[in-house]
C-alpha atoms as a PDB file:
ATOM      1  CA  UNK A   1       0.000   0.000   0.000  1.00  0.00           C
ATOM      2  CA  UNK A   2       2.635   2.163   0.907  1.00  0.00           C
ATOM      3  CA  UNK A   3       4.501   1.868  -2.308  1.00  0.00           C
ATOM      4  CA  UNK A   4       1.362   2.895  -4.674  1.00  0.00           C
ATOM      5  CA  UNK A   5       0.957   6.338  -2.371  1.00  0.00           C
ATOM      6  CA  UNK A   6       4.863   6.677  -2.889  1.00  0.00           C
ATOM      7  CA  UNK A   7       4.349   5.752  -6.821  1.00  0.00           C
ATOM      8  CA  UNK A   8       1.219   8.133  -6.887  1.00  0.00           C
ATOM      9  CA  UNK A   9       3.623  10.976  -5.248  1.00  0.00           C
ATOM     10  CA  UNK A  10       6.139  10.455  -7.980  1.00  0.00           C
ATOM     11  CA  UNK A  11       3.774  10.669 -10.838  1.00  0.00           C
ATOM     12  CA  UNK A  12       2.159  13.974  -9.656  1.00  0.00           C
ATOM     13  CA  UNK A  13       4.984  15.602  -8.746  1.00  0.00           C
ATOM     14  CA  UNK A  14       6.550  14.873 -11.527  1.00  0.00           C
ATOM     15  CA  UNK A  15       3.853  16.184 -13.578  1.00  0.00           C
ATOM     16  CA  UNK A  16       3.768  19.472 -11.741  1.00  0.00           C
ATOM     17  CA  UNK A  17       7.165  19.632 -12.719  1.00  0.00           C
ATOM     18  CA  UNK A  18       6.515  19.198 -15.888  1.00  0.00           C
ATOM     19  CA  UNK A  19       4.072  21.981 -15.802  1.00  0.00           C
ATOM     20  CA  UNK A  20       6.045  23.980 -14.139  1.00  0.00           C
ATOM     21  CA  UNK A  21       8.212  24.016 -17.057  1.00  0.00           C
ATOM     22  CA  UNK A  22       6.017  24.326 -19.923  1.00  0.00           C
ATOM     23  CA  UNK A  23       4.606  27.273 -17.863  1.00  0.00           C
ATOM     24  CA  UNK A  24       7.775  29.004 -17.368  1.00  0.00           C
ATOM     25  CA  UNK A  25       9.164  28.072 -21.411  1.00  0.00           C
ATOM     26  CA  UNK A  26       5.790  30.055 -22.643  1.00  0.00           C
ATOM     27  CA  UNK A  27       6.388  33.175 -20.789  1.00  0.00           C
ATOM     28  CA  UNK A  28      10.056  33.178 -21.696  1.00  0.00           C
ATOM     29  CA  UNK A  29       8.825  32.680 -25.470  1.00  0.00           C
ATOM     30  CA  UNK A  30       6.521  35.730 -25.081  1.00  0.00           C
ATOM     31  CA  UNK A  31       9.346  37.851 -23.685  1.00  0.00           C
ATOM     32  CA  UNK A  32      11.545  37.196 -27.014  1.00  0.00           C
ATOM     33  CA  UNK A  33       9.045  37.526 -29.188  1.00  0.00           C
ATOM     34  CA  UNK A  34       7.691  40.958 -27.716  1.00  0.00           C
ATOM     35  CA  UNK A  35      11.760  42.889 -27.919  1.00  0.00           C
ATOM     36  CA  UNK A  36      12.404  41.056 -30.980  1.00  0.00           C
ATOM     37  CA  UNK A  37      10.669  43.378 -33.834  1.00  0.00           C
ATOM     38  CA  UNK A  38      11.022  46.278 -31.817  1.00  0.00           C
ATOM     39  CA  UNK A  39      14.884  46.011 -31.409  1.00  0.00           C
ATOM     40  CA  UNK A  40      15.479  45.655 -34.963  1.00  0.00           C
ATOM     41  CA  UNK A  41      13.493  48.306 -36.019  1.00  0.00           C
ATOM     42  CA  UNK A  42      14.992  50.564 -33.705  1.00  0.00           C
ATOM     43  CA  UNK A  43      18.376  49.545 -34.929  1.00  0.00           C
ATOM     44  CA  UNK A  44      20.973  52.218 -36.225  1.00  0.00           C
ATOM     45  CA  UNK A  45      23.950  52.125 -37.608  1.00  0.00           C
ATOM     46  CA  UNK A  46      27.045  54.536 -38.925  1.00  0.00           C
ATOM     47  CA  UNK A  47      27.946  54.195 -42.404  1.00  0.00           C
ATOM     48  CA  UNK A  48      31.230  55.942 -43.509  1.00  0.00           C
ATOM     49  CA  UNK A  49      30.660  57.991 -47.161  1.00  0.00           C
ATOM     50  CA  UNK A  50      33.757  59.902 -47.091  1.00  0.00           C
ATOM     51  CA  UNK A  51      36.902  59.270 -45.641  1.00  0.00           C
ATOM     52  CA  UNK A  52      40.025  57.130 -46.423  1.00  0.00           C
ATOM     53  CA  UNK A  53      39.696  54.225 -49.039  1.00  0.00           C
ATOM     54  CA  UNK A  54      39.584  51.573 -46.773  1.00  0.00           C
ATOM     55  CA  UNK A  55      36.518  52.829 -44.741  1.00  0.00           C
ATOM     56  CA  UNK A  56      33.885  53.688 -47.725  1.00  0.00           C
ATOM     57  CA  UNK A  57      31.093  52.200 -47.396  1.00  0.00           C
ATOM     58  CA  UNK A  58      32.030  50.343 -43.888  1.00  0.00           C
ATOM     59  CA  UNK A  59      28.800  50.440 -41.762  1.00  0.00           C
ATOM     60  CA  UNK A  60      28.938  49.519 -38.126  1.00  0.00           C
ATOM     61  CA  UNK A  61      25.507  49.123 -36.260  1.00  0.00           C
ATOM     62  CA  UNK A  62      25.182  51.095 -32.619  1.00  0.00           C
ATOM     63  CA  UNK A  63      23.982  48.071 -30.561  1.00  0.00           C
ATOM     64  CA  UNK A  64      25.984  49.534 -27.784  1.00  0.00           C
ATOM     65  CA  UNK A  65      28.757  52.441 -27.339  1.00  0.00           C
ATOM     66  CA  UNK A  66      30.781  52.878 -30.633  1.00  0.00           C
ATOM     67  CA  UNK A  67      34.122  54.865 -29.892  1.00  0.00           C
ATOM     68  CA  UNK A  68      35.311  56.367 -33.215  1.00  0.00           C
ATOM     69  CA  UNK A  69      39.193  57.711 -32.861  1.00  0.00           C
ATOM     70  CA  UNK A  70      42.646  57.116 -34.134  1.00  0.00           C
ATOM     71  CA  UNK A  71      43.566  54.999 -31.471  1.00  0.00           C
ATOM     72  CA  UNK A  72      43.679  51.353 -31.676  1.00  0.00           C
ATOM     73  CA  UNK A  73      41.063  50.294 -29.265  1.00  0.00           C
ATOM     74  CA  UNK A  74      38.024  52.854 -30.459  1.00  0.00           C
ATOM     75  CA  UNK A  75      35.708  50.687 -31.933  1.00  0.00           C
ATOM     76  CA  UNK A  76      36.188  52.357 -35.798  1.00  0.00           C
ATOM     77  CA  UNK A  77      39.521  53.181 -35.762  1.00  0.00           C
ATOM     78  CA  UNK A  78      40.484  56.302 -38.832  1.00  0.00           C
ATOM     79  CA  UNK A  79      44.044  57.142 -38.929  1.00  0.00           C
ATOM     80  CA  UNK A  80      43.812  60.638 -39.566  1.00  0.00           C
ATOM     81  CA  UNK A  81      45.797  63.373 -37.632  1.00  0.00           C
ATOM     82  CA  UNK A  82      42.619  65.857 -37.533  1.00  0.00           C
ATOM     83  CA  UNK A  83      40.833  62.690 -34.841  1.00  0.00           C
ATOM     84  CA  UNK A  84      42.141  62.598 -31.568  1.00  0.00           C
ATOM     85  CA  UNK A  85      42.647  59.054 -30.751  1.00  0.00           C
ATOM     86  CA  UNK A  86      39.182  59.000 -28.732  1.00  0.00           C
ATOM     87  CA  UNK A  87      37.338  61.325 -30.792  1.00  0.00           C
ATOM     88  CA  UNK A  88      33.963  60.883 -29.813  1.00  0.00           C
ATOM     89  CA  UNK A  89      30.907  58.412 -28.296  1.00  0.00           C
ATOM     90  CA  UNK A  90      27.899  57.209 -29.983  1.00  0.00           C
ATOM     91  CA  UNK A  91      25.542  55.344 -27.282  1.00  0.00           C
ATOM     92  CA  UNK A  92      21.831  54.024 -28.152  1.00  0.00           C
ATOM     93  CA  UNK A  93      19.071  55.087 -26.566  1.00  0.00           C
ATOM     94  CA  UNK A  94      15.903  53.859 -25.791  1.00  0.00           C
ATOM     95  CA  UNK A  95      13.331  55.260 -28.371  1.00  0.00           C
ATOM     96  CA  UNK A  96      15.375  54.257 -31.326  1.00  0.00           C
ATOM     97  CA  UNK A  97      17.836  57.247 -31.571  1.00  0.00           C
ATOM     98  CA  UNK A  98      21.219  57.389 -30.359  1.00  0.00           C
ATOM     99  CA  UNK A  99      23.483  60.069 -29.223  1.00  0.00           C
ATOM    100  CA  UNK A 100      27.181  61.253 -29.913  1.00  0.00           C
ATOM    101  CA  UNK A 101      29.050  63.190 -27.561  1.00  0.00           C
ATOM    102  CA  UNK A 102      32.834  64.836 -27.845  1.00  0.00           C
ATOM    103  CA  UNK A 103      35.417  63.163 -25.926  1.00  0.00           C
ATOM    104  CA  UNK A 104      37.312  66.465 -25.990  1.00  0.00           C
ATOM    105  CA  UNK A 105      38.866  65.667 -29.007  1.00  0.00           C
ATOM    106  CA  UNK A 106      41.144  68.685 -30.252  1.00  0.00           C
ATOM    107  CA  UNK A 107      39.216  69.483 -33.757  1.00  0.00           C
ATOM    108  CA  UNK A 108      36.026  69.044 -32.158  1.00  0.00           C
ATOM    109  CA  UNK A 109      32.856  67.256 -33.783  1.00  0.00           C
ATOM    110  CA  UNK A 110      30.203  68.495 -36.251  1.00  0.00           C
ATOM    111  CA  UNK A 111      26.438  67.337 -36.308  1.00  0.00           C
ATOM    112  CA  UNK A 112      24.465  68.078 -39.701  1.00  0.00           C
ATOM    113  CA  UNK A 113      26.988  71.381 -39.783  1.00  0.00           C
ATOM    114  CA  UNK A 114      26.614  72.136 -35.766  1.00  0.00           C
ATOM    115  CA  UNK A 115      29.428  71.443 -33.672  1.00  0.00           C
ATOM    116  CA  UNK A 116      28.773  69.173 -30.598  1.00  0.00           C
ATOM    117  CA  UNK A 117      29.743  71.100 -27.311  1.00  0.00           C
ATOM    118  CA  UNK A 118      27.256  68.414 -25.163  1.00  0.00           C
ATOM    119  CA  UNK A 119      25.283  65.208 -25.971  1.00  0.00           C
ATOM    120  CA  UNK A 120      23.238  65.471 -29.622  1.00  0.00           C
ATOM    121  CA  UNK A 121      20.614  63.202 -30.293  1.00  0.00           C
ATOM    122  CA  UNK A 122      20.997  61.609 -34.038  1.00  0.00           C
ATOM    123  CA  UNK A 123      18.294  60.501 -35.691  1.00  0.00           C
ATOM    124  CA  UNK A 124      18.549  58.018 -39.243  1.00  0.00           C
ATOM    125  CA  UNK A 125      19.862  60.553 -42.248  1.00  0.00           C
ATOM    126  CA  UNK A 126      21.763  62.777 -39.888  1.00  0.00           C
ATOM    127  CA  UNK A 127      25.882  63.519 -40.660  1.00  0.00           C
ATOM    128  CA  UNK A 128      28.646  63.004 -38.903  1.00  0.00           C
ATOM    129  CA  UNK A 129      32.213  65.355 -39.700  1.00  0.00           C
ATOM    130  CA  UNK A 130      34.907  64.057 -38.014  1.00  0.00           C
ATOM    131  CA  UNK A 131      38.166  65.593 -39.443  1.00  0.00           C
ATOM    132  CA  UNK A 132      38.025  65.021 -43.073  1.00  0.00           C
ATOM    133  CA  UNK A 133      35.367  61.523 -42.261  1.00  0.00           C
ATOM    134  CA  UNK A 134      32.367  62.388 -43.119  1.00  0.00           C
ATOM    135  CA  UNK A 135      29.370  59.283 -41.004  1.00  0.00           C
ATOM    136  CA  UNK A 136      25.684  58.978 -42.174  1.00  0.00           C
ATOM    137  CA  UNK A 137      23.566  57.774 -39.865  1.00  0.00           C
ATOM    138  CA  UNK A 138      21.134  55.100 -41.320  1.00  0.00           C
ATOM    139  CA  UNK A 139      18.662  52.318 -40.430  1.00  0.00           C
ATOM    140  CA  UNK A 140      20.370  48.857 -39.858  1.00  0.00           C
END
């Protein structure tokens, strides 16, 4: 008798475990599916469209802080002498924008022909001067 209640015991709590499971894999499922059209959408990216040879046409997306400079570890790297080897930030926000901001570079940083003396939201179309680099903003 004692081993059919144990057997019993087994069987349901393994099938509460087993709901338990299916329960938690469903709301996990709805938690991807909800961020995943709305983070690509909101995706940007910088696209170089004048500058040295090597960079035309290089587009890097802005899932998280882009460093653009001369020096080796900034995320794009332009060896110009007009950058200052970390030039300036571009960080992602929220709402599907991003924005740059000086690093105190020595030539300083121009946004759609305004230079950047504190944090400038970009939007998709807006450009980037850097020096003689010229960065488009554009949907990823």
């Amino acid at each position: 008798m004692v081993d059919i209640v144990l057997l019993v015991g087994k069987l349901v709590l393994l099938a509460l475990l087993y709901l338990f499971l299916v329960a938690a894999v469903r709301a996990g499922l709805g938690y991807v599916r909800a961020a995943g059209p709305a983070a690509s959408e909101a995706r940007l990216a910088l696209a170089v469209v004048q500058g040295p040879r090597e960079l035309k046409g290089v587009s890097v997306p802005i899932a998280g802080p882009v460093v653009i400079g001369r020096s080796p570890g900034a995320d794009i790297v332009i060896a110009d002498d007009f950058i200052s080897s970390t030039h300036a930030r571009v960080t992602p926000s929220p709402d599907g924008t991003a924005v740059i901001e000086d690093l105190d570079s020595t030539n300083g940083t121009i946004v759609n022909g305004s230079v950047v003396n504190r944090p400038v939201a970009l939007a998709s179309g807006d450009l980037v001067d850097l020096g003689a680099v010229r960065l488009k903003v554009v949907r990823a």
